[in-house]
Protein backbone atom coordinates (compact mmCIF):
# COMPACT_ATOMS: atom_id res chain seq x y z
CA UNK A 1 3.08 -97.52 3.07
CA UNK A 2 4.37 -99.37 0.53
CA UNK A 3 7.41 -97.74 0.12
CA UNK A 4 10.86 -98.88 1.60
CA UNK A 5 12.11 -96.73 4.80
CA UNK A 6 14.98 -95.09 2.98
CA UNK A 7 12.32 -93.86 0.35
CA UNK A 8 9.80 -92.68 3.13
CA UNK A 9 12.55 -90.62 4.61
CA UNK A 10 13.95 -89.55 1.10
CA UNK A 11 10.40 -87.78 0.38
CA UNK A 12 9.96 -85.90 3.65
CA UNK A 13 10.46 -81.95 3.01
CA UNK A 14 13.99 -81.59 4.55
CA UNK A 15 14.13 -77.98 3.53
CA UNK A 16 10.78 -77.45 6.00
CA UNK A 17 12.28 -79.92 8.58
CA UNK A 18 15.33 -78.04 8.46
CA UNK A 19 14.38 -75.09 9.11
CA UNK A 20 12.56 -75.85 12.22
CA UNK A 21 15.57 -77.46 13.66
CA UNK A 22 17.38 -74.41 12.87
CA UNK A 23 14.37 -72.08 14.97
CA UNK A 24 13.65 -74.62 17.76
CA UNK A 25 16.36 -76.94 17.51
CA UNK A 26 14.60 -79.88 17.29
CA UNK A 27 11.62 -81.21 14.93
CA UNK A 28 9.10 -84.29 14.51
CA UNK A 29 8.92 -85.96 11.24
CA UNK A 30 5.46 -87.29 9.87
CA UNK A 31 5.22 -91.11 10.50
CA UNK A 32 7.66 -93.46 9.00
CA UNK A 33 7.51 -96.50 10.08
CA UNK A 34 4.23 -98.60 9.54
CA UNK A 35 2.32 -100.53 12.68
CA UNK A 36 3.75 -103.86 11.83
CA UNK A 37 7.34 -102.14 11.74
CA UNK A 38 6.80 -100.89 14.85
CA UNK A 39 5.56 -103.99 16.65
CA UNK A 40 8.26 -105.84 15.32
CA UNK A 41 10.68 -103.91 16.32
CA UNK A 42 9.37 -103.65 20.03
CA UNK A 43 9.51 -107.34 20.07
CA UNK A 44 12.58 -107.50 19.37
CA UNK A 45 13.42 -106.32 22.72
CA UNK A 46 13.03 -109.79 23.77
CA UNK A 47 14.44 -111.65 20.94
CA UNK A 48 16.64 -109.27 18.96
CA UNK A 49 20.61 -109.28 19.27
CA UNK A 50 22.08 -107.34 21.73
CA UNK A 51 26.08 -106.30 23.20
CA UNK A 52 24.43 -104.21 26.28
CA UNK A 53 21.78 -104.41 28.99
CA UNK A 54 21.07 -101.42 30.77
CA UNK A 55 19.06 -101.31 34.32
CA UNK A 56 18.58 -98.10 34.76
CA UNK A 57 17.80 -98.05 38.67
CA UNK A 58 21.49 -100.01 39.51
CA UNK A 59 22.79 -96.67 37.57
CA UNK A 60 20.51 -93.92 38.96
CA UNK A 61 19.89 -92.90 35.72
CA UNK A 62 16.28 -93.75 36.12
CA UNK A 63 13.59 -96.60 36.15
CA UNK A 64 13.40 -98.78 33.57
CA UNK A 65 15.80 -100.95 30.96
CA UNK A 66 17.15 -100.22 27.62
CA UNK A 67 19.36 -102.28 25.54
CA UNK A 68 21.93 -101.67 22.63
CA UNK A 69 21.58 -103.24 19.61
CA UNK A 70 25.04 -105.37 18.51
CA UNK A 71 25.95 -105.95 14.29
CA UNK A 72 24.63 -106.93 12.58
CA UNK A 73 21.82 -104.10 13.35
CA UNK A 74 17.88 -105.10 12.43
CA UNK A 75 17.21 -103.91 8.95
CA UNK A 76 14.75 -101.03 10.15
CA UNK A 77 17.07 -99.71 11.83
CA UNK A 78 20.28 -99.92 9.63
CA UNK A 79 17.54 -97.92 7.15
CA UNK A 80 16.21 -95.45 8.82
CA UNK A 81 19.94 -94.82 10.69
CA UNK A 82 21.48 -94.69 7.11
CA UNK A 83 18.76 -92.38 5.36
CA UNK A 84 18.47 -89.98 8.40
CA UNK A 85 22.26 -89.56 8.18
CA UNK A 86 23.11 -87.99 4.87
CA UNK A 87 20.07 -84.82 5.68
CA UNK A 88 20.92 -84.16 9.30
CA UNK A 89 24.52 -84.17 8.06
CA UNK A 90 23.92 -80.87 6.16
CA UNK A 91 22.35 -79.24 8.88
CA UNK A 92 25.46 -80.50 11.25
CA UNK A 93 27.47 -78.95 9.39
CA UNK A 94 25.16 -75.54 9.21
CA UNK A 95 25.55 -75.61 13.18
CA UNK A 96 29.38 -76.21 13.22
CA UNK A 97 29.81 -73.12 10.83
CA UNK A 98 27.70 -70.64 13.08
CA UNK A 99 29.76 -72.02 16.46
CA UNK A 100 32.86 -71.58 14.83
CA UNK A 101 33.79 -75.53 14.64
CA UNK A 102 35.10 -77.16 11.44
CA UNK A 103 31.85 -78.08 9.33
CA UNK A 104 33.68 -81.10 8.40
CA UNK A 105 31.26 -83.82 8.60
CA UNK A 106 30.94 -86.46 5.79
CA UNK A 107 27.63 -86.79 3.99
CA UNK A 108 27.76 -90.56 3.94
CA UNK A 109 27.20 -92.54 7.24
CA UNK A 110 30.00 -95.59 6.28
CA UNK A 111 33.05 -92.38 5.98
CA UNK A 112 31.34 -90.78 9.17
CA UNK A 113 31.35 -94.21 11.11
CA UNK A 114 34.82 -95.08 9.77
CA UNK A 115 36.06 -91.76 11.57
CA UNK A 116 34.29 -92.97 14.74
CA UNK A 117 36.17 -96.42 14.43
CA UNK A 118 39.95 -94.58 13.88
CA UNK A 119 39.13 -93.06 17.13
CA UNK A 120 38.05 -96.38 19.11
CA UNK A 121 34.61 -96.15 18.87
CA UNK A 122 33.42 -99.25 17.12
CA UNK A 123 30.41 -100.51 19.41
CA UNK A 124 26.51 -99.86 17.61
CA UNK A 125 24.62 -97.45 19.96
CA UNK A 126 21.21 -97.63 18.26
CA UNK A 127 18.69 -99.01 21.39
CA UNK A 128 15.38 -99.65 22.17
CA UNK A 129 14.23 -98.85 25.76
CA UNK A 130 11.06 -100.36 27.57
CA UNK A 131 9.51 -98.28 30.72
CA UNK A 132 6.39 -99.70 32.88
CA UNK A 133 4.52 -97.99 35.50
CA UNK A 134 7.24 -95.22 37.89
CA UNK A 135 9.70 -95.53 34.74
CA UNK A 136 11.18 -92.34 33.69
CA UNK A 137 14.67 -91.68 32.57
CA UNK A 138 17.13 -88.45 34.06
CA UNK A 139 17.89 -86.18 32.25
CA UNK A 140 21.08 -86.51 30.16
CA UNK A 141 23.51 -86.36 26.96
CA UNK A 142 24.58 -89.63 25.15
CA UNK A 143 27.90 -89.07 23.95
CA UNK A 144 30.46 -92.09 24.39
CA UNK A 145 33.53 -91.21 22.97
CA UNK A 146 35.82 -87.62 21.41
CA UNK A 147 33.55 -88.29 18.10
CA UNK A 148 29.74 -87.60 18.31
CA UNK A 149 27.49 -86.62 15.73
CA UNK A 150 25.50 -83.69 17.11
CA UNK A 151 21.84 -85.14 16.28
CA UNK A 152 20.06 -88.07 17.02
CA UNK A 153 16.32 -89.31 16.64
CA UNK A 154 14.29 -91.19 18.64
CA UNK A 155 10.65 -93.04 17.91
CA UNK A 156 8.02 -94.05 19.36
CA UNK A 157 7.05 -98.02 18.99
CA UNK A 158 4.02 -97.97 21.46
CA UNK A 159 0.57 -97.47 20.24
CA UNK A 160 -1.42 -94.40 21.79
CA UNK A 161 -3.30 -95.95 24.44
CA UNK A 162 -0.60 -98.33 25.32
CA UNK A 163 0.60 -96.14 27.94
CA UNK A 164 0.10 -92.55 30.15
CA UNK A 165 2.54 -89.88 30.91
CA UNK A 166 5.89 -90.42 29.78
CA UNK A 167 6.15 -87.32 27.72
CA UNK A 168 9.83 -86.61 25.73
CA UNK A 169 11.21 -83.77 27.84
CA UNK A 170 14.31 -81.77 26.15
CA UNK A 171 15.45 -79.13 28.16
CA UNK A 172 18.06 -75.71 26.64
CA UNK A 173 19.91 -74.38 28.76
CA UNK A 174 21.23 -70.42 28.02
CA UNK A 175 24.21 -68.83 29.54
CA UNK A 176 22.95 -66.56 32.24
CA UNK A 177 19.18 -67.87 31.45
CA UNK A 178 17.01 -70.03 33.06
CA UNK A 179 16.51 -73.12 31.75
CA UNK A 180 13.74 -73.97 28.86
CA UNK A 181 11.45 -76.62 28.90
CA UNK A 182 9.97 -78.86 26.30
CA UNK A 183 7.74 -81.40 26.58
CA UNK A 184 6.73 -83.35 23.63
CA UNK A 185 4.21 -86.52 22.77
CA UNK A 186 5.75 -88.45 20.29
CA UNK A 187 4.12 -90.03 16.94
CA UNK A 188 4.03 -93.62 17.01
CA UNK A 189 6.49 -94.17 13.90
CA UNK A 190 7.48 -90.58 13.69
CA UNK A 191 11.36 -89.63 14.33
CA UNK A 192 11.93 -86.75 16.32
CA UNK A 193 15.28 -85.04 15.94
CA UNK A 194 17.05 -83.10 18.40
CA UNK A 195 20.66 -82.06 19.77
CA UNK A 196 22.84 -84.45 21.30
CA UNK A 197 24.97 -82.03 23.18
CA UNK A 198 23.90 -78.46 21.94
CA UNK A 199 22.97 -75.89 18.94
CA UNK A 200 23.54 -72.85 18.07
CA UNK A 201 20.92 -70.02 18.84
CA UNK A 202 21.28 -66.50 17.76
CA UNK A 203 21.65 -63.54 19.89
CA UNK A 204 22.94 -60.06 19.94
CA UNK A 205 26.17 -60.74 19.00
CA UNK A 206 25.72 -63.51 16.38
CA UNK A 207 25.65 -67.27 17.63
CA UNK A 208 26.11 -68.47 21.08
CA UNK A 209 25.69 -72.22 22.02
CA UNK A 210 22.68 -73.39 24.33
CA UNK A 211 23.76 -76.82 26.00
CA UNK A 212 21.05 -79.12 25.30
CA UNK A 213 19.76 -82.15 27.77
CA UNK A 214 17.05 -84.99 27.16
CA UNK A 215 15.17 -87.27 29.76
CA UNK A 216 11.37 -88.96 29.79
CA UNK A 217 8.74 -87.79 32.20
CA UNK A 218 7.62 -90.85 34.57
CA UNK A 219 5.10 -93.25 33.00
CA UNK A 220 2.19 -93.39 34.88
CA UNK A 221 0.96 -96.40 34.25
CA UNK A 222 1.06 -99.09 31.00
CA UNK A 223 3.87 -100.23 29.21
CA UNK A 224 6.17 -97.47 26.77
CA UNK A 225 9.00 -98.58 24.25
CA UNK A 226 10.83 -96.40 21.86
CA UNK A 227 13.77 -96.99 19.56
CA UNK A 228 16.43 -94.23 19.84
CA UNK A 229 18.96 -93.51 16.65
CA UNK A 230 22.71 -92.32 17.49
CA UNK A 231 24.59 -92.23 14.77
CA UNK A 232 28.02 -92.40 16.35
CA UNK A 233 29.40 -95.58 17.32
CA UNK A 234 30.86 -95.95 21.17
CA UNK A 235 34.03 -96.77 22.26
């Protein structure tokens, strides 16, 4: 790939991509970032620059450690977070008008951040998290402030055969439904896209909203690091 990430993620078929976040809410894209991306990325959890470091055991929200990423964020991700924007934007806004909510979302990351940082919200949430053998992660929503974009991404920087287990698990939750279950291998280098809080699914009586949670199965055994996109900032 000699292209830059911005141009990778320019070329994708959005209008296919689209419409299988509008069906299943939630879709993988092809590969985008190369292998040498990848590994550099992953080792920057070691080196990289960093405002937070999560253990997830003190919190009980699992086993394992992730860290956000402080400003200036690593190039790869500033590109990918900026060229993913300005497409899931449009769909955003697709959502918002079928719940009934003001489909009032900028399609330029700076004006959308901007609105985060009027409301307090001025810390980067982009992350990479690192599980080892028994790591999983609970099930559960990142929003951190009143503004939150309602997609986000996540990628796998792991090679396959670097670890077992530790499948992406999204689970939907319907009013007066059991929950739904979906487990998912990611691409190493792929982004998959899916709700932050919830989307809209249509029923008998036009659009209701299915609440939307995301966790990791447990690893069960070798070493698994992904990088996960937010594009709202936290307060």
């Amino acid at each position: 790939m000699t292209q830059t990430i911005a141009d990778r993620i320019a070329a994708l078929d959005w209008p296919a991509l689209q419409a299988r976040l509008d069906e299943d809410g939630f879709v993988q894209t092809p590969p985008i970032l190369t292998a040498p991306e990848r590994a550099g990325l992953a080792g920057s959890f070691h080196d990289g620059r960093f405002r937070s470091t999560i253990e997830m055991r003190r919190h009980r929200f699992g086993e394992g450690t992730y860290r956000y990423f402080d400003h200036p964020l690593p190039d790869p991700i500033a590109a990918a977070r900026r060229a993913l924007y300005a497409p899931l934007a449009e769909t955003a806004n697709r959502w918002a008008e079928r719940l009934g909510e003001p489909a009032d979302l900028p399609a330029d990351l700076d004006a959308f951040l901007h609105r985060c940082h009027r409301a307090g919200q001025e810390r980067p949430t982009p992350l990479i998290l690192r599980y080892g053998e028994g790591g999983h992660n609970a099930l559960h929503q990142d929003i951190y402030g009143d503004v939150a974009f309602p997609l986000q991404a996540v990628t796998l920087l792991s090679s396959i055969g670097d670890f077992a287990g530790g499948q992406f698990v999204l689970v939907e939750g319907r009013p007066r439904q059991q929950s739904r279950a979906h487990v998912i291998d990611l691409d190493p280098g792929a982004f998959l896209v899916f709700p932050t809080r919830n989307r809209p699914v249509q029923g008998s009586r036009g659009f209701y909203r299915a609440a939307m949670r995301h966790g990791v199965a447990t690893v069960l055994g070798g070493e698994r690091t992904t990088l996960g996109l937010i594009f709202h900032d936290a307060a």
